[in-house]
C-alpha atoms as a PDB file:
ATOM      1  CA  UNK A   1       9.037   6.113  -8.043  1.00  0.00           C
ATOM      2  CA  UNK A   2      10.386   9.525  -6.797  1.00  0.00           C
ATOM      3  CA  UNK A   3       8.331  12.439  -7.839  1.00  0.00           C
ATOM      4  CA  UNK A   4       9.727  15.217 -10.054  1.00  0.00           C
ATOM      5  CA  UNK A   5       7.114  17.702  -9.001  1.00  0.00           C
ATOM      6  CA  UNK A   6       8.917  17.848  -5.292  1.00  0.00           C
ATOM      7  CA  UNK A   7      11.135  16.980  -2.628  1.00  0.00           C
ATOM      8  CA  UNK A   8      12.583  13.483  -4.011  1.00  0.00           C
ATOM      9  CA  UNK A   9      13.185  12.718  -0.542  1.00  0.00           C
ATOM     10  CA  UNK A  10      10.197  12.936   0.899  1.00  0.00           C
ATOM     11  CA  UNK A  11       7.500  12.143  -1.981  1.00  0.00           C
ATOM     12  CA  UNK A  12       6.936   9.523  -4.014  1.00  0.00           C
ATOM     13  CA  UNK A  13       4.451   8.662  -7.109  1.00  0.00           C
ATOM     14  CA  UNK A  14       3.653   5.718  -8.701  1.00  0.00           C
ATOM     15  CA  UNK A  15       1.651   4.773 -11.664  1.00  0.00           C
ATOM     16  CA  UNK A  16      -1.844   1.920 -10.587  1.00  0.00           C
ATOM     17  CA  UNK A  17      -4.618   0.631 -12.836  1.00  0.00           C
ATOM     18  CA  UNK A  18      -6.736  -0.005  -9.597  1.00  0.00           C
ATOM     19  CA  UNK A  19      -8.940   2.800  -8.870  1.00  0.00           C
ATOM     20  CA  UNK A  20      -8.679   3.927  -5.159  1.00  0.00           C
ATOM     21  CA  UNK A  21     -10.583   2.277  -2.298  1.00  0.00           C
ATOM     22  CA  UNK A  22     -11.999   4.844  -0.022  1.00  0.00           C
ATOM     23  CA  UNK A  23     -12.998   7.922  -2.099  1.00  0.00           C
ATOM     24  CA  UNK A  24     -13.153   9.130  -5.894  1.00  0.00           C
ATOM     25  CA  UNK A  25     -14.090  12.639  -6.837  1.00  0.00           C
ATOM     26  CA  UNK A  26     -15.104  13.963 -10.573  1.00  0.00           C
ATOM     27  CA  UNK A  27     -15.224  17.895 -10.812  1.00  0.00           C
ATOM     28  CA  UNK A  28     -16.454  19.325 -14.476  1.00  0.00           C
ATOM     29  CA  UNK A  29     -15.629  22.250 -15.634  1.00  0.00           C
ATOM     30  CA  UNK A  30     -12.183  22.600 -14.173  1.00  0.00           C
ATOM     31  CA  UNK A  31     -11.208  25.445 -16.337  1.00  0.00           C
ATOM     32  CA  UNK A  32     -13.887  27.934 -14.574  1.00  0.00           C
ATOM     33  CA  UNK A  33     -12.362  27.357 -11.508  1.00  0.00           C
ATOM     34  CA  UNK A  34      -9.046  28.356 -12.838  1.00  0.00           C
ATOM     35  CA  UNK A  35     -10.082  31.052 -14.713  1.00  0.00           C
ATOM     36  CA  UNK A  36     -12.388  32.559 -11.688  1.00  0.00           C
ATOM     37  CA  UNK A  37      -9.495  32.395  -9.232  1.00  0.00           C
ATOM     38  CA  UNK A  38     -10.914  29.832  -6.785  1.00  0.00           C
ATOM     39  CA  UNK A  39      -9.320  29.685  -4.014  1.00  0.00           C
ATOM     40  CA  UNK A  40      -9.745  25.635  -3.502  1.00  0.00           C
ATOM     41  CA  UNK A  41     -12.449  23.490  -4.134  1.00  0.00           C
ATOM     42  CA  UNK A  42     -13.949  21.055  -0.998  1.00  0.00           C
ATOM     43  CA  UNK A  43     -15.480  17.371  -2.142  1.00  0.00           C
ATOM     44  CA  UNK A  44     -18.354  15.692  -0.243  1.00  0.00           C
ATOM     45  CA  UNK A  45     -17.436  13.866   2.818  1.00  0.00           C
ATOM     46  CA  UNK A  46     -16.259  10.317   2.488  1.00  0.00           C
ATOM     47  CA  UNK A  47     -15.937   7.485   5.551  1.00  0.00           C
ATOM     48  CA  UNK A  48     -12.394   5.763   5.559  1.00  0.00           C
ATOM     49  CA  UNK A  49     -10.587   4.478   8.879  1.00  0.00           C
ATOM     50  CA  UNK A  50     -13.895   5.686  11.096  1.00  0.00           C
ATOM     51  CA  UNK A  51     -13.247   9.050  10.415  1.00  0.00           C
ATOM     52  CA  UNK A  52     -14.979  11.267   7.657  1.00  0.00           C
ATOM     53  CA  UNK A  53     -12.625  12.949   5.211  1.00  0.00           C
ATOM     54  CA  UNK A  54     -12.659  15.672   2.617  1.00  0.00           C
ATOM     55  CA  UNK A  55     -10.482  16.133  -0.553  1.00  0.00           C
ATOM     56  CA  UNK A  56      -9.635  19.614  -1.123  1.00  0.00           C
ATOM     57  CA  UNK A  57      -8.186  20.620  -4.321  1.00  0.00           C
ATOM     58  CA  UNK A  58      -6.752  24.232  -4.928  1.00  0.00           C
ATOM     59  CA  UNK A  59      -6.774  24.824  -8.970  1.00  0.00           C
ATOM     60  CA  UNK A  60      -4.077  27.335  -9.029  1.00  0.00           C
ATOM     61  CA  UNK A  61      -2.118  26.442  -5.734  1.00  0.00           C
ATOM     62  CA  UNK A  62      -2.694  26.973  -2.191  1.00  0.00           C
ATOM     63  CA  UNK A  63      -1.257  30.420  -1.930  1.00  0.00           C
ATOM     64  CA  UNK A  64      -0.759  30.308   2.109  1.00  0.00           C
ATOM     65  CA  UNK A  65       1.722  28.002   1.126  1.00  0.00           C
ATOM     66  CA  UNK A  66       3.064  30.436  -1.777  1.00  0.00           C
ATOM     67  CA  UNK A  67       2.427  27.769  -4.236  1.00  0.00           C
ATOM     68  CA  UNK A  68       2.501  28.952  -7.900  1.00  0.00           C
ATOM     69  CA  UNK A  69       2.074  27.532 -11.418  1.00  0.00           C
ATOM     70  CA  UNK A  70       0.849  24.048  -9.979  1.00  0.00           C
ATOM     71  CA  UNK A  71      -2.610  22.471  -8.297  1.00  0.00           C
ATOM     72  CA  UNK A  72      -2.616  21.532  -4.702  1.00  0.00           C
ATOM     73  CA  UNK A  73      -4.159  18.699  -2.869  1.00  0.00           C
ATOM     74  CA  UNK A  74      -4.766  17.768   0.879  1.00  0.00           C
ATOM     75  CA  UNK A  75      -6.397  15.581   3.052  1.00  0.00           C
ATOM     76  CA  UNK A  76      -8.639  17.074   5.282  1.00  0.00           C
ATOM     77  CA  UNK A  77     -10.563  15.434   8.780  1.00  0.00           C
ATOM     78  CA  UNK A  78     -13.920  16.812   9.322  1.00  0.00           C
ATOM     79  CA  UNK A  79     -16.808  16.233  11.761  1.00  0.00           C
ATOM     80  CA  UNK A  80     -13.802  16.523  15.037  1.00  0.00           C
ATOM     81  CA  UNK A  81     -16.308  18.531  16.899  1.00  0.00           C
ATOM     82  CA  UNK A  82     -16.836  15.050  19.272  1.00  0.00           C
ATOM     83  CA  UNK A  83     -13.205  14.712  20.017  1.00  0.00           C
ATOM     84  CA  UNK A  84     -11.920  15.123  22.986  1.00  0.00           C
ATOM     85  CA  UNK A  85      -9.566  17.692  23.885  1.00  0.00           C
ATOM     86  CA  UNK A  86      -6.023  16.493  22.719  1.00  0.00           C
ATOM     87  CA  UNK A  87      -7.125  13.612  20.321  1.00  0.00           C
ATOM     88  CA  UNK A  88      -5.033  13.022  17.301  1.00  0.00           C
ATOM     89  CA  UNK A  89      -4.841  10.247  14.793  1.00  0.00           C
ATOM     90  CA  UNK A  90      -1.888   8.759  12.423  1.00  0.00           C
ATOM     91  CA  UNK A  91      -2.828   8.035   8.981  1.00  0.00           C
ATOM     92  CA  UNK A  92      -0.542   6.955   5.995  1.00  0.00           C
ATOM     93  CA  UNK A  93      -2.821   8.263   2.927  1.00  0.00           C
ATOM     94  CA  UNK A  94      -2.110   8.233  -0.925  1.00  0.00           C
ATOM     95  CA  UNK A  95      -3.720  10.665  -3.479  1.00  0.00           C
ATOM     96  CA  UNK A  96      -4.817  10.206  -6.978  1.00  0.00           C
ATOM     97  CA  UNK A  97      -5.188  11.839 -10.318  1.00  0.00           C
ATOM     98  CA  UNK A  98      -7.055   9.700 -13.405  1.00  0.00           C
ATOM     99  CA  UNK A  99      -5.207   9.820 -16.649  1.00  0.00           C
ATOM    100  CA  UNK A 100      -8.023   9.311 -18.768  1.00  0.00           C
ATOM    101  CA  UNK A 101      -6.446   8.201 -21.741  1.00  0.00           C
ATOM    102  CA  UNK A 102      -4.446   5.628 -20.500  1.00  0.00           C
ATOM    103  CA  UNK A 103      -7.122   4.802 -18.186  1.00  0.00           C
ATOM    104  CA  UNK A 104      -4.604   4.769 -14.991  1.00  0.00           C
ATOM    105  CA  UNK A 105      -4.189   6.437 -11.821  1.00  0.00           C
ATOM    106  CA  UNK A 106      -0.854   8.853 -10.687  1.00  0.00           C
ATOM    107  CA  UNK A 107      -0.813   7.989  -7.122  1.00  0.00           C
ATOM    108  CA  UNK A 108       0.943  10.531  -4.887  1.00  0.00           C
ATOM    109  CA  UNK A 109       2.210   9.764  -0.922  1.00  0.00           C
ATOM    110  CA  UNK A 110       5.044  10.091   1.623  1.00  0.00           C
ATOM    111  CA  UNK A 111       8.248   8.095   0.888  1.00  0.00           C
ATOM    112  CA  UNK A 112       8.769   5.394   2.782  1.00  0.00           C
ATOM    113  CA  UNK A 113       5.399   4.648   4.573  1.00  0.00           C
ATOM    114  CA  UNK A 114       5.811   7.637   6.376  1.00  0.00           C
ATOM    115  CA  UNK A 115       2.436   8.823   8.875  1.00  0.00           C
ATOM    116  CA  UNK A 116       1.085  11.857   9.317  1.00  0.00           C
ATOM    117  CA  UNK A 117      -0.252  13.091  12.747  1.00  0.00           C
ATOM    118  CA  UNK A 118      -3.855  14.703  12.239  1.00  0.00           C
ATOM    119  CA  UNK A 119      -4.989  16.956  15.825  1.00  0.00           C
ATOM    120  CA  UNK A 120      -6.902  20.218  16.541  1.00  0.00           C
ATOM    121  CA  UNK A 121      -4.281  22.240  15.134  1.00  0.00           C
ATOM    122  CA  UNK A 122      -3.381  20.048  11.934  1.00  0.00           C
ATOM    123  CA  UNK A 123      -6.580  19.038  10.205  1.00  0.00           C
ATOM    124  CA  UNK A 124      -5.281  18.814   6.553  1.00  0.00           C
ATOM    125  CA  UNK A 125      -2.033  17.335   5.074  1.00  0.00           C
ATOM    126  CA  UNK A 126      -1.056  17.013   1.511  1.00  0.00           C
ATOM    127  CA  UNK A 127       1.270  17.927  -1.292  1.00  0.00           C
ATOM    128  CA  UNK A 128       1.372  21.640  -2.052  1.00  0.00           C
ATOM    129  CA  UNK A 129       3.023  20.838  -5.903  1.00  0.00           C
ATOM    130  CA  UNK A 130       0.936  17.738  -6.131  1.00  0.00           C
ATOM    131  CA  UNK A 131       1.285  18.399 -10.228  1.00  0.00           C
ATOM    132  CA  UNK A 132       2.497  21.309 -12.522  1.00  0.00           C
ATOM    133  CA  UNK A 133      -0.954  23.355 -13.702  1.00  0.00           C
ATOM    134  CA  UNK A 134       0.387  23.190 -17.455  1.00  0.00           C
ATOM    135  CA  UNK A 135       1.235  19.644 -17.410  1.00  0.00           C
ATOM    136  CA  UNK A 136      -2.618  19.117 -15.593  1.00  0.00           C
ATOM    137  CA  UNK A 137      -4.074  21.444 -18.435  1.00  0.00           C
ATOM    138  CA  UNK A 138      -2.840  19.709 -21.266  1.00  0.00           C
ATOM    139  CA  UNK A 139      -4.921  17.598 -23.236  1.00  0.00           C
ATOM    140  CA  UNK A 140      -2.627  15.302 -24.426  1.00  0.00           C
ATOM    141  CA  UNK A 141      -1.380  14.233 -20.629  1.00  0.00           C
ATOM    142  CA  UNK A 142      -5.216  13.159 -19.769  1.00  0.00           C
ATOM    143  CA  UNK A 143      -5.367  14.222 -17.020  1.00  0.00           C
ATOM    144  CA  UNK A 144      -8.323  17.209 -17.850  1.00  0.00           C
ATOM    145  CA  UNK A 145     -10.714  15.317 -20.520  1.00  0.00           C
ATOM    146  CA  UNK A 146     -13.236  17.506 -21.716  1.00  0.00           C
ATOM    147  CA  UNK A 147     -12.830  19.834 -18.941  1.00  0.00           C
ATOM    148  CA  UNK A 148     -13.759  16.728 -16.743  1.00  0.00           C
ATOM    149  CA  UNK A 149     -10.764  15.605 -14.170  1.00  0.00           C
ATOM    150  CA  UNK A 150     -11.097  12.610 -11.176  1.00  0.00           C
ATOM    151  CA  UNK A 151      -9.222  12.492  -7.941  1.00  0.00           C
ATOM    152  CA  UNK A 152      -9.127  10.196  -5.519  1.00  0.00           C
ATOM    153  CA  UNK A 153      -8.133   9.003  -1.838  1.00  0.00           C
ATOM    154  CA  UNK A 154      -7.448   6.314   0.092  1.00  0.00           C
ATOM    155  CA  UNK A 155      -6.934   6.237   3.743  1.00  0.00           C
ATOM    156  CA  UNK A 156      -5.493   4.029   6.383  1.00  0.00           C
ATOM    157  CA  UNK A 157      -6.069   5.322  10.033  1.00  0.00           C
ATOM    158  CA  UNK A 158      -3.272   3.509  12.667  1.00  0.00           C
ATOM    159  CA  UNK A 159      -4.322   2.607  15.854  1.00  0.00           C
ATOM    160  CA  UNK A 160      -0.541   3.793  17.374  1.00  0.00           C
ATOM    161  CA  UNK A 161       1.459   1.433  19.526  1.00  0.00           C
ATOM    162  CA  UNK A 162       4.422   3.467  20.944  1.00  0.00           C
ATOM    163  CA  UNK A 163       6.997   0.781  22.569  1.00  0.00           C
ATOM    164  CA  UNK A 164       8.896   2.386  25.131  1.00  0.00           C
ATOM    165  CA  UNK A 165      11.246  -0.564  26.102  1.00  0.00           C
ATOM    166  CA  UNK A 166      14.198  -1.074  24.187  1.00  0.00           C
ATOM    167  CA  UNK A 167      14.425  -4.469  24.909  1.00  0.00           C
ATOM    168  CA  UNK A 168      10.607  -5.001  23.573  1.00  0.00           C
ATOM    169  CA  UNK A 169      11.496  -4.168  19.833  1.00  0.00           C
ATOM    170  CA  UNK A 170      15.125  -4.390  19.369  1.00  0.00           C
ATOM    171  CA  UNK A 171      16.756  -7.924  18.325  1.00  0.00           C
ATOM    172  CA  UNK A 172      20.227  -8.630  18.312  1.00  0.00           C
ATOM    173  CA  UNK A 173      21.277 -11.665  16.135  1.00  0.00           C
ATOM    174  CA  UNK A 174      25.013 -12.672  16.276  1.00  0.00           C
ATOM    175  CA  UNK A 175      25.916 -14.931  13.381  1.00  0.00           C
ATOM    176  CA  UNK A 176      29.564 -16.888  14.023  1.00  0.00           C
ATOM    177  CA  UNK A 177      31.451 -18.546  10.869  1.00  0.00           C
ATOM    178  CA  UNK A 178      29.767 -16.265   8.512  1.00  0.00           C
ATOM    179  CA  UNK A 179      32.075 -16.758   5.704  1.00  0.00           C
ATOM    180  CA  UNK A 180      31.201 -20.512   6.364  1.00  0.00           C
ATOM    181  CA  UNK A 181      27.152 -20.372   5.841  1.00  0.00           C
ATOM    182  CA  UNK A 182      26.679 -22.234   3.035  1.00  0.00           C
ATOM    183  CA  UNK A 183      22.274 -22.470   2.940  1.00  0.00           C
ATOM    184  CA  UNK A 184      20.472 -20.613   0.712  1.00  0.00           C
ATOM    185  CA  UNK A 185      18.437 -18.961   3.672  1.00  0.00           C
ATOM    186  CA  UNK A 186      18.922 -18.372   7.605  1.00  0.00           C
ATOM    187  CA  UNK A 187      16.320 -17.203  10.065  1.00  0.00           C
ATOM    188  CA  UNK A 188      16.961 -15.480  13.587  1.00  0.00           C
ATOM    189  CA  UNK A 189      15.071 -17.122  16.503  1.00  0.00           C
ATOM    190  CA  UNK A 190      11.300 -15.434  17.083  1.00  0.00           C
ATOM    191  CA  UNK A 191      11.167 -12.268  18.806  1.00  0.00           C
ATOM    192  CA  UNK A 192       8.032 -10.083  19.982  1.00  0.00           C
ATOM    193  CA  UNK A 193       7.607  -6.358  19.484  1.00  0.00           C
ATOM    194  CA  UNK A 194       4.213  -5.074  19.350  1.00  0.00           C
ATOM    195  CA  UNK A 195       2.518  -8.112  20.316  1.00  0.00           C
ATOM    196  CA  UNK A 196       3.887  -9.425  17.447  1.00  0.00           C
ATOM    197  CA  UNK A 197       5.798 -12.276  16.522  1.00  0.00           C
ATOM    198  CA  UNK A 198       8.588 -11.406  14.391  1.00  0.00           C
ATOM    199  CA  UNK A 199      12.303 -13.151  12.548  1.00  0.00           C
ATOM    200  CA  UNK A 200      14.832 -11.802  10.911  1.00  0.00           C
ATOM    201  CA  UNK A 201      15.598 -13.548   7.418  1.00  0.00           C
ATOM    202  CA  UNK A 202      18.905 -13.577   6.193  1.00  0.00           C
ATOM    203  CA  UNK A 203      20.127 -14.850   2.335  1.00  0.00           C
ATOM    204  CA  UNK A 204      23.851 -14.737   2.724  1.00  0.00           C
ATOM    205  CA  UNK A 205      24.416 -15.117  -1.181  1.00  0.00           C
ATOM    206  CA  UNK A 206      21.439 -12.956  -2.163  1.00  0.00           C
ATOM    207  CA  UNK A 207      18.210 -13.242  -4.301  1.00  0.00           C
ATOM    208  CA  UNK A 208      17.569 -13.003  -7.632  1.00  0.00           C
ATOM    209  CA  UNK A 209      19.227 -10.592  -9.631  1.00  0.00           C
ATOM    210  CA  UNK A 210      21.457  -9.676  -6.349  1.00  0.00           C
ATOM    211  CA  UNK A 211      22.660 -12.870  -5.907  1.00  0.00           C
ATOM    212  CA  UNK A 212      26.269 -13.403  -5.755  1.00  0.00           C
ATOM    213  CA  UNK A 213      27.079  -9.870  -5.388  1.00  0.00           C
ATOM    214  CA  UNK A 214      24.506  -8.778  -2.477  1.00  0.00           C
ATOM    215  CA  UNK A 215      23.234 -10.416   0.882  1.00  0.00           C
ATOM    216  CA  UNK A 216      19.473  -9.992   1.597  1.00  0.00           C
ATOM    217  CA  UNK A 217      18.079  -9.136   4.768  1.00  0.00           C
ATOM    218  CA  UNK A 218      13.975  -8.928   5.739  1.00  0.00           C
ATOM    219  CA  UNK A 219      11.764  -8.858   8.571  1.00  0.00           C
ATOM    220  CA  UNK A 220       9.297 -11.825   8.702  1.00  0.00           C
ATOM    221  CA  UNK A 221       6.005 -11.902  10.309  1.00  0.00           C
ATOM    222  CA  UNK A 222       5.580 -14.907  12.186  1.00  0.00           C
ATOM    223  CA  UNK A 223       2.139 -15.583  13.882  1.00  0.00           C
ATOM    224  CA  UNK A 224      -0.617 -14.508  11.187  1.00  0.00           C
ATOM    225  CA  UNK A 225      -3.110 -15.793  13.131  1.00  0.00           C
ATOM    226  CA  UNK A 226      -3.943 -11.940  14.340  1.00  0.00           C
ATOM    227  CA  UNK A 227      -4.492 -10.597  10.821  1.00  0.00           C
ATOM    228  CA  UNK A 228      -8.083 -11.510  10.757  1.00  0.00           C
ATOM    229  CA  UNK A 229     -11.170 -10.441   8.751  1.00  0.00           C
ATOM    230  CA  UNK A 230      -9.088  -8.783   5.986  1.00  0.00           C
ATOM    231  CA  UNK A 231      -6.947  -6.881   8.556  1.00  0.00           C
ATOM    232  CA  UNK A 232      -3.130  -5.340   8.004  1.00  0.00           C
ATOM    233  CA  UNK A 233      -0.443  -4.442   9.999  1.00  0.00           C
ATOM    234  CA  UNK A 234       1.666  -1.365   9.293  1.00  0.00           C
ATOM    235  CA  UNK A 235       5.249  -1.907  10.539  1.00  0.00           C
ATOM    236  CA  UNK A 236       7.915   0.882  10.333  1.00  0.00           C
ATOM    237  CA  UNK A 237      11.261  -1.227  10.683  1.00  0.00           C
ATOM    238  CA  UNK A 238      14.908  -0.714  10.474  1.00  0.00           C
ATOM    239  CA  UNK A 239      17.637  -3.927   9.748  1.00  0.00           C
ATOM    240  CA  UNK A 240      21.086  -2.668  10.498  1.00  0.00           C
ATOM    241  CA  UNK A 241      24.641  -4.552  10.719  1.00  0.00           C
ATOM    242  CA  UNK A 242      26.776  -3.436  12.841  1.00  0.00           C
ATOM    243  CA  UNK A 243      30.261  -1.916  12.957  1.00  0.00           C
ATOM    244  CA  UNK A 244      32.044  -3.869  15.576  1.00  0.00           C
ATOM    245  CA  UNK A 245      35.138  -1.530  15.070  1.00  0.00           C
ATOM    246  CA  UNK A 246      33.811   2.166  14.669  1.00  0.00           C
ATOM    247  CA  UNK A 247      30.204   1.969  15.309  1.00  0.00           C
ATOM    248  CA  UNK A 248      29.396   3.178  12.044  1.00  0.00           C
ATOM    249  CA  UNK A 249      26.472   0.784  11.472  1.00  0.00           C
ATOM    250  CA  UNK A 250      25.328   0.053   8.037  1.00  0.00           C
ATOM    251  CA  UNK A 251      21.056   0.070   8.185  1.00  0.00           C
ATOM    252  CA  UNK A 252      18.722   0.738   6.299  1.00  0.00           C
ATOM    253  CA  UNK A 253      14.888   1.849   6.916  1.00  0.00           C
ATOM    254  CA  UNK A 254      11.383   1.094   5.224  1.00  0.00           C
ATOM    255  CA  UNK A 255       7.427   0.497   6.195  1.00  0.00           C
ATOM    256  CA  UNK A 256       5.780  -1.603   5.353  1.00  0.00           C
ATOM    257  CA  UNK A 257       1.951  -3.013   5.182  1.00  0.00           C
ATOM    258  CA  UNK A 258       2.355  -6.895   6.097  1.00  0.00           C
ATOM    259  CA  UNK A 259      -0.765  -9.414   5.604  1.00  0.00           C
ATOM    260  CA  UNK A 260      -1.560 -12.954   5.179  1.00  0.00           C
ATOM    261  CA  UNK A 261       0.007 -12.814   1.654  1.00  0.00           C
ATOM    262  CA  UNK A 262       2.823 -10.358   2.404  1.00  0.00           C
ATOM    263  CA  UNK A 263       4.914 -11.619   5.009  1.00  0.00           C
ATOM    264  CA  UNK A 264       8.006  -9.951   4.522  1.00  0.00           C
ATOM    265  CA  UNK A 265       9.844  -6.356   4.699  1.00  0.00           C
ATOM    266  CA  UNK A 266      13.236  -5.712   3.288  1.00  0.00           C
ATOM    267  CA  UNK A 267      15.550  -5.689   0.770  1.00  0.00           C
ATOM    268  CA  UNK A 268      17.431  -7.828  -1.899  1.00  0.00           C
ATOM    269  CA  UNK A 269      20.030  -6.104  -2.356  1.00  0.00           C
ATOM    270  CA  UNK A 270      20.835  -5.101   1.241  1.00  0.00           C
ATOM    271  CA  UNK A 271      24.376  -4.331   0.902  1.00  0.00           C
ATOM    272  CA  UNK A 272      27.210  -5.815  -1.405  1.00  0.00           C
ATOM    273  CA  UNK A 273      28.999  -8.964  -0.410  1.00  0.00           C
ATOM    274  CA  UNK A 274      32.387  -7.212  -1.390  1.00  0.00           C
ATOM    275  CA  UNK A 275      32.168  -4.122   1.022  1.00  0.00           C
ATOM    276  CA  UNK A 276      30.702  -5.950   3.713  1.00  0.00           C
ATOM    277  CA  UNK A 277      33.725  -8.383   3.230  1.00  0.00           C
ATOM    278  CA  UNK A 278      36.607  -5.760   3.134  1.00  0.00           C
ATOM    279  CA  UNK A 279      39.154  -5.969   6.078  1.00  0.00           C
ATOM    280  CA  UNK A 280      38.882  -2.970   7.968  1.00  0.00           C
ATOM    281  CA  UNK A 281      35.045  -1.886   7.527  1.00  0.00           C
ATOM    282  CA  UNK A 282      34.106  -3.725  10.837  1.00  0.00           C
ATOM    283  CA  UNK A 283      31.161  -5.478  10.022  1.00  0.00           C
ATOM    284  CA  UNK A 284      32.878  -8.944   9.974  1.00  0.00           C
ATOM    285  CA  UNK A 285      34.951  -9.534  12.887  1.00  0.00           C
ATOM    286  CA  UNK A 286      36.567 -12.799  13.859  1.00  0.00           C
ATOM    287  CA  UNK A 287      34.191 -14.225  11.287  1.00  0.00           C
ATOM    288  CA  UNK A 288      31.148 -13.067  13.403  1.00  0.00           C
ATOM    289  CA  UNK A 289      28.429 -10.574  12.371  1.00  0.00           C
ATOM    290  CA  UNK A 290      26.037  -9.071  14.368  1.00  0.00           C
ATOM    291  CA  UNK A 291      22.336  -8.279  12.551  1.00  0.00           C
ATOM    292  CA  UNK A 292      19.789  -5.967  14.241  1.00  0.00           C
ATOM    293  CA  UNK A 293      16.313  -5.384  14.538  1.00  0.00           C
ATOM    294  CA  UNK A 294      14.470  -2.532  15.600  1.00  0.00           C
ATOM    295  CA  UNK A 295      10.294  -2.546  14.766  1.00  0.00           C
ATOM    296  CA  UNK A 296       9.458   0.663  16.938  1.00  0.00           C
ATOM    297  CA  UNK A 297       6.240   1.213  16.051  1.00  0.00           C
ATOM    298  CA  UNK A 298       3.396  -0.479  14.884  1.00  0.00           C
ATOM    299  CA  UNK A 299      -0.628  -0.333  13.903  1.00  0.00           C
ATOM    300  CA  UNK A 300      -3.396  -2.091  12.346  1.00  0.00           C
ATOM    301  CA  UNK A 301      -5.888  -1.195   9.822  1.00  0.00           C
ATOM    302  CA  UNK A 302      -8.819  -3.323   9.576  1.00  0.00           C
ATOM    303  CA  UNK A 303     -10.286  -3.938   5.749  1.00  0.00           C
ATOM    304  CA  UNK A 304     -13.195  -1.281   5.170  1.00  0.00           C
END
């Protein structure tokens, strides 16, 4: 789900027959715009998050940015002009582009549930290479259908909780006789960041296709009793192990979007059974290991 077009770190696409939520713009006759060297192209203003929100496509690159040979596509806040001085809002956002022949949607966003920080000085964010102009321009990609192309938005806005006691969103978990659990599943005891109730959720022999050769590790969202009216909760999380002999910590980070139906965050194949085993790496001392939480921040989106 990385994307080709840029930084594999940061980006990532997907491939969704659901059209987006928020916003959906059609522009015909793409090719003048190409051919007439505009500089970028502005849709109508769209509601999303209780903010209103422009798509802004540039047909042969945003050349501020020194883009060349592909189309960018931002985000952009409008109507600010009521904010107060030093406002700024977090918003995790994904893009879209119709193929029309297969009748799905290339979704583009940040890796890893990342947010972006809109403010006076930042009103737009987006992906600069958000596709290569030939691969747009060619017919058989559908993506430009009789000159016709859609785009599309959608748009969560986070209502930012910053936690600045350690001791409100880390958990430390310290699991004796490890080589001796022998249940399918073990859960931490509850813990609150957030004003959230959380556990950790541990599968000693793994899931699925990783079991036997992985352990699996998630966060768990206890008390859904404040996801109401079709509300979510953003989390950005990180479940480490530690090192008990060189405080190299194994850990690994994700966000997630947690509601009634999706309780959990993590991974299946969290690391393999064999190096977390191995005399010497630390993470297995005396037969203990020690598991860590840390759910720094969090937000909710209500359903629009």
């Amino acid at each position: 789900m990385e994307n080709d077009f840029v930084d594999q770190v940061e980006i990532s696409r997907s491939i969704s027959h659901v059209p987006p939520a928020h916003f959906i713009l059609k522009i015909e006759a793409f090719s003048s715009l190409v051919e007439n060297d505009v500089e970028k192209y502005g849709s109508l203003e769209f509601d999303a998050g209780g903010y209103k929100w422009k798509l802004v496509v540039y047909p042969n690159g945003n050349k501020n940015e020194n883009v060349k040979d592909h189309i960018s596509v931002y985000l952009a806040m409008v109507d600010t002009s009521s904010f107060g001085l030093g406002w700024e809002v977090y918003v995790i956002f994904r893009l879209f582009v119709l193929d029309q022949k297969k009748d799905e949607f290339l979704i583009l966003q940040d890796a890893m549930g990342k947010q972006r920080r809109f403010h006076g000085l930042k009103l737009e964010w987006g992906f600069d290479q958000f596709i290569p102009l030939e691969e747009f321009i060619n017919a058989s990609n559908g993506y430009l259908v009789g000159d016709t192309c859609v785009f599309g938005a959608e748009v969560f806005c986070l209502s930012m909780t910053k936690l600045t006691s350690a001791s409100n969103y880390k958990h430390v978990w310290k699991i004796e006789n490890f080589s001796k659990l022998e249940d399918r599943f073990y859960e931490s005891e509850v813990f609150v960041a957030g004003d959230q109730k959380w556990k950790i959720l541990l599968l000693p022999k793994g899931l699925g296709e990783a079991s036997g050769s992985h352990i699996s590790m998630y966060l768990r969202l206890i008390d859904l009793s404040t996801i109401t009216g079709g509300s979510k909760i953003y989390v950005l999380f990180t479940l480490r192990i530690r090192n008990q002999l060189l405080s190299k910590h194994y850990e690994k980070k994700a966000g997630e979007w947690l509601n009634t139906s999706t309780q959990f965050g993590g991974w299946k194949k969290f690391v393999e059974l064999n190096y977390l085993n191995k005399a010497g790496n630390g993470f297995l001392v005396n037969d203990v290991c020690i598991v860590e939480a840390e759910v720094p921040v969090l937000g909710i989106s209500k359903a629009l």
